[in-house]
N, C-alpha and C. Protein backbone atom coordinates (compact mmCIF):
# COMPACT_ATOMS: atom_id res chain seq x y z
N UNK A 1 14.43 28.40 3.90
CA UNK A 1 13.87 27.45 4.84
C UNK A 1 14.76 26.21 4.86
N UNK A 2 15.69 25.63 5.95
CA UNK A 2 15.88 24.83 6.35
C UNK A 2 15.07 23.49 6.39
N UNK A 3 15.31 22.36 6.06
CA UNK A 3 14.58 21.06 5.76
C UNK A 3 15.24 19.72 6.42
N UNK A 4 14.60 19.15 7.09
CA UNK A 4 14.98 17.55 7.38
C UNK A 4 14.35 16.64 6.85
N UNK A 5 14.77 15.57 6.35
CA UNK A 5 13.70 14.45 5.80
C UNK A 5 13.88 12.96 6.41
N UNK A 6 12.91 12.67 6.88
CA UNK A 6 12.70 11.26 7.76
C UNK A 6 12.22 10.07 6.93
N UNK A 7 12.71 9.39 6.35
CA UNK A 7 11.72 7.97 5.53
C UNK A 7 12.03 6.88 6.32
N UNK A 8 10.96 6.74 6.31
CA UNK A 8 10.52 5.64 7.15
C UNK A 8 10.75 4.55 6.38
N UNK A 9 11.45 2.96 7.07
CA UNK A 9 11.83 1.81 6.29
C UNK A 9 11.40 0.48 7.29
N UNK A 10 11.00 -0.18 6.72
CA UNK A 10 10.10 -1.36 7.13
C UNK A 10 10.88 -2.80 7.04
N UNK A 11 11.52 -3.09 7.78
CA UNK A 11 12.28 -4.21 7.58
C UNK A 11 12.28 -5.60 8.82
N UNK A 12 12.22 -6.80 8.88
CA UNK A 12 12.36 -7.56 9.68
C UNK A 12 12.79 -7.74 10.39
N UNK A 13 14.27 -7.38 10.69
CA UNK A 13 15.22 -7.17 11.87
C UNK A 13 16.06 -5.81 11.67
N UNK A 14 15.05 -5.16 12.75
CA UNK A 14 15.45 -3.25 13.34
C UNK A 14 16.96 -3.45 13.75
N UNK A 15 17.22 -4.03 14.40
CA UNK A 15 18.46 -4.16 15.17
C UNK A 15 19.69 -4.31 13.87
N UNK A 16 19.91 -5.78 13.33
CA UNK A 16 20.65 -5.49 11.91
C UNK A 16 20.56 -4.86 10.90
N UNK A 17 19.84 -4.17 10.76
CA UNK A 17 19.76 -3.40 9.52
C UNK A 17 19.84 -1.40 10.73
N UNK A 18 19.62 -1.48 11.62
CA UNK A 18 20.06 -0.14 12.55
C UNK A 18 21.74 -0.15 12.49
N UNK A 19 22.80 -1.54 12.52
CA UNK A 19 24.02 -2.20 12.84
C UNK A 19 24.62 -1.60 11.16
N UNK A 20 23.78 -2.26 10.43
CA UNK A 20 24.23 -1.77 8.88
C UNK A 20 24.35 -0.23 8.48
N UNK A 21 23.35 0.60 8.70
CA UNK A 21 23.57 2.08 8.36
C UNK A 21 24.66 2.87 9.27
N UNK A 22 24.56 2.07 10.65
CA UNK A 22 25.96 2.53 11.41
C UNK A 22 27.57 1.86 10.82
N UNK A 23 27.45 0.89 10.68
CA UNK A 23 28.86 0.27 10.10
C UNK A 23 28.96 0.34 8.71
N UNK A 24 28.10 1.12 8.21
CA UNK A 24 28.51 1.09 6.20
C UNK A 24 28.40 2.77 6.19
N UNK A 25 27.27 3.27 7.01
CA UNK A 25 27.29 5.11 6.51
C UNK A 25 27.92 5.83 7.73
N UNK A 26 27.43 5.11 8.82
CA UNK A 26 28.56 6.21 9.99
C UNK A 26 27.32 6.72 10.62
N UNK A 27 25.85 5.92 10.44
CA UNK A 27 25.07 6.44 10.77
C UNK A 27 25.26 6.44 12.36
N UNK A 28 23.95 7.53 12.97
CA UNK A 28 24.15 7.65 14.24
C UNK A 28 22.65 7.10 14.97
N UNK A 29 22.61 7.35 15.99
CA UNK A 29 21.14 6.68 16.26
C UNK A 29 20.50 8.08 17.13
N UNK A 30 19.83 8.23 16.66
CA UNK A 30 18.84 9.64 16.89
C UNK A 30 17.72 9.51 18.13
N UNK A 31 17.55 8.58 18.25
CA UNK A 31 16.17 7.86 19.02
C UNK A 31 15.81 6.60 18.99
N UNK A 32 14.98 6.17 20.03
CA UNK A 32 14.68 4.88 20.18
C UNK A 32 13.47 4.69 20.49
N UNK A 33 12.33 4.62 19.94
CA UNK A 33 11.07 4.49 20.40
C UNK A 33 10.41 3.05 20.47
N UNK A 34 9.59 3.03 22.06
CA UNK A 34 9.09 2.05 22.26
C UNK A 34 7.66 1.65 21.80
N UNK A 35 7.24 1.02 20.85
CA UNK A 35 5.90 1.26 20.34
C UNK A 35 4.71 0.30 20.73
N UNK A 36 3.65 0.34 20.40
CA UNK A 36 2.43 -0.82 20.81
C UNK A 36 2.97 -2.15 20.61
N UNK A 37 3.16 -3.02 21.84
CA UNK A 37 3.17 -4.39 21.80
C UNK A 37 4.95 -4.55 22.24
N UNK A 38 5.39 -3.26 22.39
CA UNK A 38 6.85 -3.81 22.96
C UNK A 38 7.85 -3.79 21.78
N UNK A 39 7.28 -3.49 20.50
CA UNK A 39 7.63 -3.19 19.74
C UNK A 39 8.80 -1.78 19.39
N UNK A 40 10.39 -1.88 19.01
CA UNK A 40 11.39 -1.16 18.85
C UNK A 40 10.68 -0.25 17.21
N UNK A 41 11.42 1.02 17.28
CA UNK A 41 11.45 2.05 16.22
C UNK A 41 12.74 2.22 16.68
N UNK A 42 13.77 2.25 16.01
CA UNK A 42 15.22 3.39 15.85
C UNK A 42 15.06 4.23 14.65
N UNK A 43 15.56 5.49 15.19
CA UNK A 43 16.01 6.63 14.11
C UNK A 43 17.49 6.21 14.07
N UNK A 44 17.99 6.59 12.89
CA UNK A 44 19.24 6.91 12.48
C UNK A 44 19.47 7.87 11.84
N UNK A 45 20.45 8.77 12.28
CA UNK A 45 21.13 10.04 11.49
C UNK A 45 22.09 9.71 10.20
N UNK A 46 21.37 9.73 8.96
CA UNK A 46 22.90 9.66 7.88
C UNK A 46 23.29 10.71 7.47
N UNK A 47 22.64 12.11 8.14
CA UNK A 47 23.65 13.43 7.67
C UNK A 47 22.61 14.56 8.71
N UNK A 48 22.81 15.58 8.34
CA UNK A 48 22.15 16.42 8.97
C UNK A 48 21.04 16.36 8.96
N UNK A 49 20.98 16.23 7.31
CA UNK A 49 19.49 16.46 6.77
C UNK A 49 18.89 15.41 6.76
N UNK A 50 19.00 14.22 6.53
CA UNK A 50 18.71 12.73 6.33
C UNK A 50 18.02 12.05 7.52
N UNK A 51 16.99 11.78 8.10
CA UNK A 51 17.19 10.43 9.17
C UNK A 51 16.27 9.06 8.34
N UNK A 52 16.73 8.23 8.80
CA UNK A 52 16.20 7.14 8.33
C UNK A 52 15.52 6.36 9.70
N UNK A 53 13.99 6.54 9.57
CA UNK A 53 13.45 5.85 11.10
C UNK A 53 12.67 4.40 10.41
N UNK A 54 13.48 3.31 11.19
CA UNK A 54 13.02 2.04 10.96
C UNK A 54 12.33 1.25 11.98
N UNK A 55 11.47 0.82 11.36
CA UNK A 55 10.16 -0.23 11.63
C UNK A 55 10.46 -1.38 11.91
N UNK A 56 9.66 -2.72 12.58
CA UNK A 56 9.62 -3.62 12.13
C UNK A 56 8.42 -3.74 11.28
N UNK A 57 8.43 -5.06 10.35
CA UNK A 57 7.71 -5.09 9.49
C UNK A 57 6.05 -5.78 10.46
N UNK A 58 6.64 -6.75 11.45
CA UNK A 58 5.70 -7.31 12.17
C UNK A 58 4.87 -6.13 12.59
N UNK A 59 5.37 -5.01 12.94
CA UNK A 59 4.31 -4.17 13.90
C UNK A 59 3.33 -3.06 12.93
N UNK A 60 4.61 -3.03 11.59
CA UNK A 60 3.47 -1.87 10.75
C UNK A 60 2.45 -3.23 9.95
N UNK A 61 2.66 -4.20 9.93
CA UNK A 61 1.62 -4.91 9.21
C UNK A 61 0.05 -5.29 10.53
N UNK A 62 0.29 -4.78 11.18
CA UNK A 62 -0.80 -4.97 12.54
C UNK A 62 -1.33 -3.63 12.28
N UNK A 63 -0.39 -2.66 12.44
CA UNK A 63 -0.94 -0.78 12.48
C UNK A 63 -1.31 -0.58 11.26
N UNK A 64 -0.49 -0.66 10.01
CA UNK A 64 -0.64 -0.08 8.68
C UNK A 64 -0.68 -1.26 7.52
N UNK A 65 -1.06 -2.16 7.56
CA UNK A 65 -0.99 -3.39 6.98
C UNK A 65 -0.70 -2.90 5.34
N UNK A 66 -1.56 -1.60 5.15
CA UNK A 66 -1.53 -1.04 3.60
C UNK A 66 -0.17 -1.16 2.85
N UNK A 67 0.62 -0.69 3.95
CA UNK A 67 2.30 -0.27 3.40
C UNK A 67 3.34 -1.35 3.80
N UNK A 68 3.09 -2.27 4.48
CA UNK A 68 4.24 -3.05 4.98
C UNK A 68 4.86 -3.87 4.48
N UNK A 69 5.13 -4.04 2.99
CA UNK A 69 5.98 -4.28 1.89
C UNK A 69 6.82 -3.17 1.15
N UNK A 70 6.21 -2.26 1.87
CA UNK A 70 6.70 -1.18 0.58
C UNK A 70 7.96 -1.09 0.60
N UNK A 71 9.05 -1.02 -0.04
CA UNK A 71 10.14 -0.62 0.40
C UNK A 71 10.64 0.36 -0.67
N UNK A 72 11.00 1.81 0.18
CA UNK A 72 11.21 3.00 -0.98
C UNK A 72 12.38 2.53 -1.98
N UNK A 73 12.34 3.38 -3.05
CA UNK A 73 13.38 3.48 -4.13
C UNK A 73 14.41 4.96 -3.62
N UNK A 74 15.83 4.75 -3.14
CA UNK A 74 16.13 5.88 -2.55
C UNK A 74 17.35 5.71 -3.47
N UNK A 75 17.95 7.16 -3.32
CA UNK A 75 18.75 7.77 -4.15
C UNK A 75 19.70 8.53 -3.39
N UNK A 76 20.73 8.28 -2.55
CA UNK A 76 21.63 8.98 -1.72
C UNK A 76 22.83 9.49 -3.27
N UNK A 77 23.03 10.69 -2.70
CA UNK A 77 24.10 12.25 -3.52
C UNK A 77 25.55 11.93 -2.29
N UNK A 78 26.48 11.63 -3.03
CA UNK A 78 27.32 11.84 -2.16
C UNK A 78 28.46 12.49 -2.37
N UNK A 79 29.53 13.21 -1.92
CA UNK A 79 30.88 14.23 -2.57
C UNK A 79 31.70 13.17 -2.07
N UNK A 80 31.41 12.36 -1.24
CA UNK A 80 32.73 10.61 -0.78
C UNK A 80 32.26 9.41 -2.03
N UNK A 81 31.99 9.94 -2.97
CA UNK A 81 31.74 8.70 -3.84
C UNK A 81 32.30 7.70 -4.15
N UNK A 82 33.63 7.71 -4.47
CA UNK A 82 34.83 7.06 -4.59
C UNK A 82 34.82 6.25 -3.74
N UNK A 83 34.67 6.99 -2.27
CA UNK A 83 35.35 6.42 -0.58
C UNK A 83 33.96 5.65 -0.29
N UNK A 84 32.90 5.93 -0.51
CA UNK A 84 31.86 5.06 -0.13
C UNK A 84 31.89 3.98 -1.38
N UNK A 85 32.50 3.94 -2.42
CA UNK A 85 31.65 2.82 -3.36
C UNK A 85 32.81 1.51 -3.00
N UNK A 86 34.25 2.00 -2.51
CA UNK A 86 35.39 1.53 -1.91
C UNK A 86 35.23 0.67 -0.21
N UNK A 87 34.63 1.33 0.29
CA UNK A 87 34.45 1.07 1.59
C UNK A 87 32.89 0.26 1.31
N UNK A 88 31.75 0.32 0.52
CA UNK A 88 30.55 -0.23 1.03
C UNK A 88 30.99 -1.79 1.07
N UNK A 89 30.60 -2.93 1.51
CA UNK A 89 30.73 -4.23 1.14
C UNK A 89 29.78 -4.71 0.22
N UNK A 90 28.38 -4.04 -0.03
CA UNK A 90 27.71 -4.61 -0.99
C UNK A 90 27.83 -3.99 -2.16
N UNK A 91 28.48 -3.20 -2.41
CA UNK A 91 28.60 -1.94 -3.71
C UNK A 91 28.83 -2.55 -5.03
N UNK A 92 27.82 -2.45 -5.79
CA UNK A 92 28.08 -2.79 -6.95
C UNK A 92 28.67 -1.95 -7.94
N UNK A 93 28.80 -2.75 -9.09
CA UNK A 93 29.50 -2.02 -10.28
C UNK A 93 29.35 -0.34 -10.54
N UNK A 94 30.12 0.53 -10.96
CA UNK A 94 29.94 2.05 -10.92
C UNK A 94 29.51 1.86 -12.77
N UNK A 95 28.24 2.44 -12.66
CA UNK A 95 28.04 3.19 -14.15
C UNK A 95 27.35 4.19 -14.09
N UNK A 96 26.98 4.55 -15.76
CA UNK A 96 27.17 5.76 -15.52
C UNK A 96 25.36 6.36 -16.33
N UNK A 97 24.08 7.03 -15.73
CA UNK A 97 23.16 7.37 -15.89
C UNK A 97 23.29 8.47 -16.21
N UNK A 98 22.96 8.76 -17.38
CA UNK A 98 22.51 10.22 -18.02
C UNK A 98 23.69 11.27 -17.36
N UNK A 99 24.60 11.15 -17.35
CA UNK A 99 26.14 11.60 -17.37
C UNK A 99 26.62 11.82 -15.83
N UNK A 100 25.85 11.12 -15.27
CA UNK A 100 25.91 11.02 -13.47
C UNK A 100 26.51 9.50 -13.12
N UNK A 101 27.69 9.29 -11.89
CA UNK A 101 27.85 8.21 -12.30
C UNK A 101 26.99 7.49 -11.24
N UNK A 102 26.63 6.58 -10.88
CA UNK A 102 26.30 5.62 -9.18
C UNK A 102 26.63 4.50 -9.36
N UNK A 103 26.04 3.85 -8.10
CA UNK A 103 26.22 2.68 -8.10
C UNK A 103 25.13 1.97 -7.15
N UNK A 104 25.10 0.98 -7.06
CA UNK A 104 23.65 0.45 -6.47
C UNK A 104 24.24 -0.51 -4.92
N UNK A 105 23.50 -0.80 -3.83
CA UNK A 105 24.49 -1.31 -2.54
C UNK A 105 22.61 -2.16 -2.43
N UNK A 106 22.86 -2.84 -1.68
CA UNK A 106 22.04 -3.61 -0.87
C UNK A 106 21.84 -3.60 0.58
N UNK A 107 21.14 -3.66 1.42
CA UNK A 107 20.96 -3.94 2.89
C UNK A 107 21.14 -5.17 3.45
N UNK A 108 20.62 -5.45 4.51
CA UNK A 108 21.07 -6.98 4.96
C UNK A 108 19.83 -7.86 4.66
N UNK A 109 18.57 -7.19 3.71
CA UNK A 109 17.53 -7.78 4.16
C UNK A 109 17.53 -7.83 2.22
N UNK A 110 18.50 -7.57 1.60
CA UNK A 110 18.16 -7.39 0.28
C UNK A 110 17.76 -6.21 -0.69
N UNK A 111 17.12 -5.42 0.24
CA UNK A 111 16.77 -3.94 -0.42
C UNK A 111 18.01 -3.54 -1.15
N UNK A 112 17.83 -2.83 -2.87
CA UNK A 112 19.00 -2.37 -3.17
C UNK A 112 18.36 -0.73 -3.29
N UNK A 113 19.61 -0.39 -2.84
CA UNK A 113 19.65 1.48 -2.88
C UNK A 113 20.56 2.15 -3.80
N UNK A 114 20.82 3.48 -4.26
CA UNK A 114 21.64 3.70 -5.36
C UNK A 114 22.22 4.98 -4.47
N UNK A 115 23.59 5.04 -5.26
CA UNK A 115 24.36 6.07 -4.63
C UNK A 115 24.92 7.01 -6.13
N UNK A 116 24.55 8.16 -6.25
CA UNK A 116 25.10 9.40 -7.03
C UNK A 116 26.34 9.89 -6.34
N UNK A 117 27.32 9.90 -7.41
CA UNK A 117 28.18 11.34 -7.45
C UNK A 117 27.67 12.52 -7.33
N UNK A 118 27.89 13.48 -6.68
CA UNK A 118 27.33 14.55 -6.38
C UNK A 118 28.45 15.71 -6.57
């Protein structure tokens, strides 16, 4: 069985942080949905399998008020490890977890994310 996975991310400005996964991963933009109140959703493609569909935080705290801090703990596998920890601009130091190496990057809004050797 074939699998896609969508996580949803909740952030203040859709537009710069849509600008960031395109100019740091090569992301692509999958969709654009117009939601209650005039309110933007973009998907972004970061691989086949991957999309990342982002929120504003203003509109899920009206719809879903429960979750609109949450911000996941994500873990991107990559075989460009080298070339992404080289190329990210927020990329921090490479060490090394339980004999795996990563490294940790940030968004524009502060969120930090971690990147595996794969």
């Amino acid at each position: 069985m074939k699998m896609k996975t969508r996580i949803m991310i909740y952030v203040d400005d859709v537009d710069m942080n849509v600008e960031f996964w395109i100019d740091e991963f090569g992301a692509q933009i999958v969709a654009r949905q117009t939601l209650n109140g005039g309110y933007q959703n973009v998907i972004v493609g970061i691989s086949n399998e991957v999309e990342l569909s982002i929120f504003p935080k203003d509109y899920i705290r009206i719809y879903s008020p429960e979750v609109s801090e949450n911000v996941p703990s994500l873990m991107f596998f990559s075989s460009d490890f080298d070339k992404l920890h080289d190329n990210l601009l927020s990329a921090g130091e490479i060490t090394e977890v339980n004999g795996v190496l990563t490294f940790n990057f940030i968004d524009p809004e502060g969120n930090y994310f971690v990147v595996a050797k794969s």
